[in-house]
N, C-alpha and C. Protein backbone atom coordinates (compact mmCIF):
# COMPACT_ATOMS: atom_id res chain seq x y z
N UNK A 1 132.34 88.11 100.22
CA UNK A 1 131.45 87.08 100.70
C UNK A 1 130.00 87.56 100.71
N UNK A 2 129.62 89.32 100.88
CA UNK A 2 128.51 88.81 101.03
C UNK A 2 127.76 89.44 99.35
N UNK A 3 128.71 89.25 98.35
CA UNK A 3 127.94 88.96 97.05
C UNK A 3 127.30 87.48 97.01
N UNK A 4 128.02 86.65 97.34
CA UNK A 4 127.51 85.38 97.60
C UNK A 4 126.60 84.63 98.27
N UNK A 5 126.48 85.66 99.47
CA UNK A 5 124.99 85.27 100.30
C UNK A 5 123.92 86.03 99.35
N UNK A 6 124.19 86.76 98.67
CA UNK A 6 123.31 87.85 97.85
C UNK A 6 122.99 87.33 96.58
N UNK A 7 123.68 86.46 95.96
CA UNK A 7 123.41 85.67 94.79
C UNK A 7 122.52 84.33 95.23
N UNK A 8 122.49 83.72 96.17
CA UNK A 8 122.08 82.74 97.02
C UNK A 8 120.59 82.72 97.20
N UNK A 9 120.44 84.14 97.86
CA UNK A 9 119.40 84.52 98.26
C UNK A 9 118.38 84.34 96.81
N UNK A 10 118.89 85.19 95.91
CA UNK A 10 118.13 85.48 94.56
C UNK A 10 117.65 84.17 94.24
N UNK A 11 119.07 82.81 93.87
CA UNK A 11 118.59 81.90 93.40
C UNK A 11 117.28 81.64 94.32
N UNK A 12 117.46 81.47 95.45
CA UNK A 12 116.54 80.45 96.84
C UNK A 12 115.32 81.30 96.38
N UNK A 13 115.49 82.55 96.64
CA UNK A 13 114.01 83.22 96.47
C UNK A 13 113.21 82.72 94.89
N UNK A 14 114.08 82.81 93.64
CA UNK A 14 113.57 82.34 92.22
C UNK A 14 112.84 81.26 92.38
N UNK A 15 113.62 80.51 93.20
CA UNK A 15 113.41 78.78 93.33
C UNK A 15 112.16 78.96 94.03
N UNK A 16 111.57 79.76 94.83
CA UNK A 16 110.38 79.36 96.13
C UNK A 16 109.65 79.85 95.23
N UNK A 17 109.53 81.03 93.96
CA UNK A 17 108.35 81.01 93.37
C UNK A 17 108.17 80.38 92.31
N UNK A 18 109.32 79.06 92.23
CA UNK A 18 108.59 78.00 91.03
C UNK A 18 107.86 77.05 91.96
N UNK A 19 108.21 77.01 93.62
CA UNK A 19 107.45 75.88 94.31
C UNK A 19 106.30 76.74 94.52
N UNK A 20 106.31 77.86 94.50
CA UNK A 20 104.93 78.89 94.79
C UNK A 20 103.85 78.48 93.82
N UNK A 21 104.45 78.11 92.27
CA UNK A 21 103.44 77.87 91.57
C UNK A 21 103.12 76.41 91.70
N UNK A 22 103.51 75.91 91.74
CA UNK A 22 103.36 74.28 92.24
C UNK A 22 102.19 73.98 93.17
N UNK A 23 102.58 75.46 94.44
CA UNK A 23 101.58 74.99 95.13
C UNK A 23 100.27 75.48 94.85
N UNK A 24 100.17 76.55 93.70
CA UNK A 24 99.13 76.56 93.21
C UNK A 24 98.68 76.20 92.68
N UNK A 25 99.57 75.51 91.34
CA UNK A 25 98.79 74.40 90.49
C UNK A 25 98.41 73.25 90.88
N UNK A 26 99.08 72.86 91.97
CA UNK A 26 99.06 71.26 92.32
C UNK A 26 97.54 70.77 91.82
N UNK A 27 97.94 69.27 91.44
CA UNK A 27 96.69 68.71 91.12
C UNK A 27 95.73 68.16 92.15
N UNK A 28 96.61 68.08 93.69
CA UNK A 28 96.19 67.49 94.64
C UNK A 28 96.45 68.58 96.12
N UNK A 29 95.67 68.28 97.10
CA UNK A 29 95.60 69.12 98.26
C UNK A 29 97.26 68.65 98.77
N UNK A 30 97.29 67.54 98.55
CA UNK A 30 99.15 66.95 99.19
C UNK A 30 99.69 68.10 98.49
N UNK A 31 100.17 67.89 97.63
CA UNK A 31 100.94 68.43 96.59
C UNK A 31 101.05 69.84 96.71
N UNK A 32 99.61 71.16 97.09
CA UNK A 32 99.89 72.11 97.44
C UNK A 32 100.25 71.92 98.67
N UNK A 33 100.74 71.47 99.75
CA UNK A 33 100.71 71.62 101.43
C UNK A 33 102.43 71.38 101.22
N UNK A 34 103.09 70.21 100.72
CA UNK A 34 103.89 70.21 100.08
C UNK A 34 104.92 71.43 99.41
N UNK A 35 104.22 72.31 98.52
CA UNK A 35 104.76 73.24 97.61
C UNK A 35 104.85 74.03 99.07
N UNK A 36 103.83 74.51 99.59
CA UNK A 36 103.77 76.02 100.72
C UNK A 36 105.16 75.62 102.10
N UNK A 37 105.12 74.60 101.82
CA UNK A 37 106.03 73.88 103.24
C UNK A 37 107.32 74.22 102.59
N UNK A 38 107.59 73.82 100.98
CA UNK A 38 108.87 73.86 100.50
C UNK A 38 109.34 75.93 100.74
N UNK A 39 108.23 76.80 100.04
CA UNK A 39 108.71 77.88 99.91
C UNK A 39 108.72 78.44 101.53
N UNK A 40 108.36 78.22 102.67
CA UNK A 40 108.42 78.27 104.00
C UNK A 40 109.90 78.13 104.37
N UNK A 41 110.60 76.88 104.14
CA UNK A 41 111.84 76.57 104.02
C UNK A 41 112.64 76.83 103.57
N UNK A 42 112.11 77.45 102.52
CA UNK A 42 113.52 78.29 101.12
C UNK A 42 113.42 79.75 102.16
N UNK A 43 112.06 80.21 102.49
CA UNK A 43 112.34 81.52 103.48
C UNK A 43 113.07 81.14 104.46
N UNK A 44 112.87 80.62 105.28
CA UNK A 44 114.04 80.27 106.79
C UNK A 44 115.20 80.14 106.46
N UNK A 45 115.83 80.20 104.74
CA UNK A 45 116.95 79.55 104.75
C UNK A 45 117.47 81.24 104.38
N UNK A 46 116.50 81.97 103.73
CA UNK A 46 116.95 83.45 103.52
C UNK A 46 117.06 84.01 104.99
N UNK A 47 116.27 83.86 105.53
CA UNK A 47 116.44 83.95 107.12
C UNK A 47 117.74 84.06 107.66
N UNK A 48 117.58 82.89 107.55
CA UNK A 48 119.34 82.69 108.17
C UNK A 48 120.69 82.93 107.28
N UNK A 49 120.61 83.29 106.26
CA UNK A 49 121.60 83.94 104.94
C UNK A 49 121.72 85.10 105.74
N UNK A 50 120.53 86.06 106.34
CA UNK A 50 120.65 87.29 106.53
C UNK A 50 120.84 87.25 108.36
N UNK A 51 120.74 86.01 108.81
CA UNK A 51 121.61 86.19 109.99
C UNK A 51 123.14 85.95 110.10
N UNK A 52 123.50 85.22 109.00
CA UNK A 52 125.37 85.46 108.54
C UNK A 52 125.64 86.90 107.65
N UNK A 53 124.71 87.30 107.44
CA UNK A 53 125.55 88.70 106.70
C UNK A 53 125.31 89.70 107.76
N UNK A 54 124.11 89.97 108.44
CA UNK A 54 124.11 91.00 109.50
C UNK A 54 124.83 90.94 110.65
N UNK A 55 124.73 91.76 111.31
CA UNK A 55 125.79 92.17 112.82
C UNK A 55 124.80 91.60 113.89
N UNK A 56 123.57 91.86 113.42
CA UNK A 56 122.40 91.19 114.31
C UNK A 56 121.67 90.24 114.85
N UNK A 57 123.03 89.28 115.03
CA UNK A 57 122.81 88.05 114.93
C UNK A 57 121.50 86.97 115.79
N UNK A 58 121.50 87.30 116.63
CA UNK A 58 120.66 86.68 117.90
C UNK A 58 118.93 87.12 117.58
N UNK A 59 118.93 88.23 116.59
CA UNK A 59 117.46 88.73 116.30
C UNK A 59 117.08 87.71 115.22
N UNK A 60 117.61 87.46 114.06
CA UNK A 60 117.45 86.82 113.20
C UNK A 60 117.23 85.06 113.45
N UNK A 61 118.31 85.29 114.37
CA UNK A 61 118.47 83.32 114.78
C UNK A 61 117.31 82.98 115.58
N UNK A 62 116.50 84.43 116.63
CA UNK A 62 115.64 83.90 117.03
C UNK A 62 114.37 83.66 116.43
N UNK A 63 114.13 84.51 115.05
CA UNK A 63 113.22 84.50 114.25
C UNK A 63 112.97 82.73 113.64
N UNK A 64 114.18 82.98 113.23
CA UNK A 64 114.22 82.37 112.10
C UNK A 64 113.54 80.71 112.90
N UNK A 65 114.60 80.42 114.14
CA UNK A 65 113.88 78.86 114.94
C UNK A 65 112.17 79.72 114.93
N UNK A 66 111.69 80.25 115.60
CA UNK A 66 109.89 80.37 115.56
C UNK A 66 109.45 80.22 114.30
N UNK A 67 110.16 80.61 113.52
CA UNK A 67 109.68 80.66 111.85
C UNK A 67 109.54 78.89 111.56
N UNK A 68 110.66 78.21 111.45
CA UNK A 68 110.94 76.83 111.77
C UNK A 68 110.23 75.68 112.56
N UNK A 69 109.72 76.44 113.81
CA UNK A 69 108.63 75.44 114.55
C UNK A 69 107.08 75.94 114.30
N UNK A 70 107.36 76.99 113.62
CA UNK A 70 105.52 77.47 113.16
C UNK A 70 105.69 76.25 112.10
N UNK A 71 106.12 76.50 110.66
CA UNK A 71 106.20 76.14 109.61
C UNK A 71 106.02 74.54 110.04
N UNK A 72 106.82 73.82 111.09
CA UNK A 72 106.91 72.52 111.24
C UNK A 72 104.80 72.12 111.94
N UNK A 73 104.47 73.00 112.71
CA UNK A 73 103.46 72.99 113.37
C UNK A 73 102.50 72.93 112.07
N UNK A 74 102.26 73.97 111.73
CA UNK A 74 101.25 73.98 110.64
C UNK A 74 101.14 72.83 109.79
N UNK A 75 102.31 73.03 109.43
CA UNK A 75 102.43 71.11 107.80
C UNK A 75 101.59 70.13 108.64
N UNK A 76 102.36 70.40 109.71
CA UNK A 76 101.66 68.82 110.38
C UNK A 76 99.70 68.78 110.73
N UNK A 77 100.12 70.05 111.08
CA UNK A 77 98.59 70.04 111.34
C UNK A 77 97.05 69.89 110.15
N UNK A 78 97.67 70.55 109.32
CA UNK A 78 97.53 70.61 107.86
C UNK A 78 97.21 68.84 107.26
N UNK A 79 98.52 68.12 107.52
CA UNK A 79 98.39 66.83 106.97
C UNK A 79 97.59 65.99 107.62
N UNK A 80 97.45 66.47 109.17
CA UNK A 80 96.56 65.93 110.27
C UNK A 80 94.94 65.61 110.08
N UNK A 81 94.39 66.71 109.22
CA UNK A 81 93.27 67.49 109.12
C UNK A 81 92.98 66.93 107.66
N UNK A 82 93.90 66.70 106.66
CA UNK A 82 93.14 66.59 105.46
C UNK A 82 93.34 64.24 105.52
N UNK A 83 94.25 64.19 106.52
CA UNK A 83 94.39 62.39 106.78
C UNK A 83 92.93 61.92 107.40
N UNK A 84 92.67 62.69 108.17
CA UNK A 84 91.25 62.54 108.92
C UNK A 84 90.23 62.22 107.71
N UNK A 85 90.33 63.39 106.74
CA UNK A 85 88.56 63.06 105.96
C UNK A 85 88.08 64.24 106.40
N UNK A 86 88.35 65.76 106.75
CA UNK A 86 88.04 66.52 106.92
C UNK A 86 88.25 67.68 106.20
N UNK A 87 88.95 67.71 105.49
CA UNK A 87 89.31 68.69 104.40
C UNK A 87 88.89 68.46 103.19
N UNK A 88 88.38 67.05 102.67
CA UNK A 88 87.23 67.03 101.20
C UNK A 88 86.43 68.29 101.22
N UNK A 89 86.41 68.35 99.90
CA UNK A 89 85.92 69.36 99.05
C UNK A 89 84.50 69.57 99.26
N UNK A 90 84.05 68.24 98.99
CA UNK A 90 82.67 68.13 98.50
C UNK A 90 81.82 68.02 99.75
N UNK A 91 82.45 67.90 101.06
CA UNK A 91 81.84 67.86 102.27
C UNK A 91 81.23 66.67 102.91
N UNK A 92 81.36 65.95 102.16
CA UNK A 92 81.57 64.35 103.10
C UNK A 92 82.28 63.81 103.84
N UNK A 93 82.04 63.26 104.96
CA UNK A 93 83.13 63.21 106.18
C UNK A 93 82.86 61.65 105.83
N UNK A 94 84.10 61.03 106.49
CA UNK A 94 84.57 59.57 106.59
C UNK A 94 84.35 59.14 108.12
């Protein structure tokens, strides 16, 4: 079993640096906030892969929820900030 959390991991991790580039290429500020939120999530999910393979369970599980309500905090705040008219580029406020 735990070749399988170990193959898992690889894919999830491969996968967060094609959303990694996404969120760099994005054509739009959504689109990167988007990509960084997705590879945030592919981590919490390695997170918790490595709280079913370790003995250490309660360290990981507690990480992993703070990891989970940061990640949820930020997006939002993030989407908060650029919905306003405050995150343009060019420095014109609405």
């Amino acid at each position: 079993m735990s070749a399988f959390y170990l193959w898992v991991a690889i894919i999830l991790m491969a996968n967060a640096f094609l959303c990694l580039y996404r969120a760099a290429a994005g054509p739009t500020i959504q689109d990167r906030i988007i990509g960084v939120n997705i590879v945030n999530t592919k981590t919490l999910v390695v997170l918790l892969l490595l709280f079913f393979y370790s003995g250490q369970r309660h360290t990981y599980l507690d990480i992993a929820l703070v990891y989970a309500l940061l990640n949820f905090v930020v997006t939002v705040a993030l989407s908060r900030y650029i919905e306003t008219g405050r995150g343009q580029i060019d420095g014109s406020c609405n």
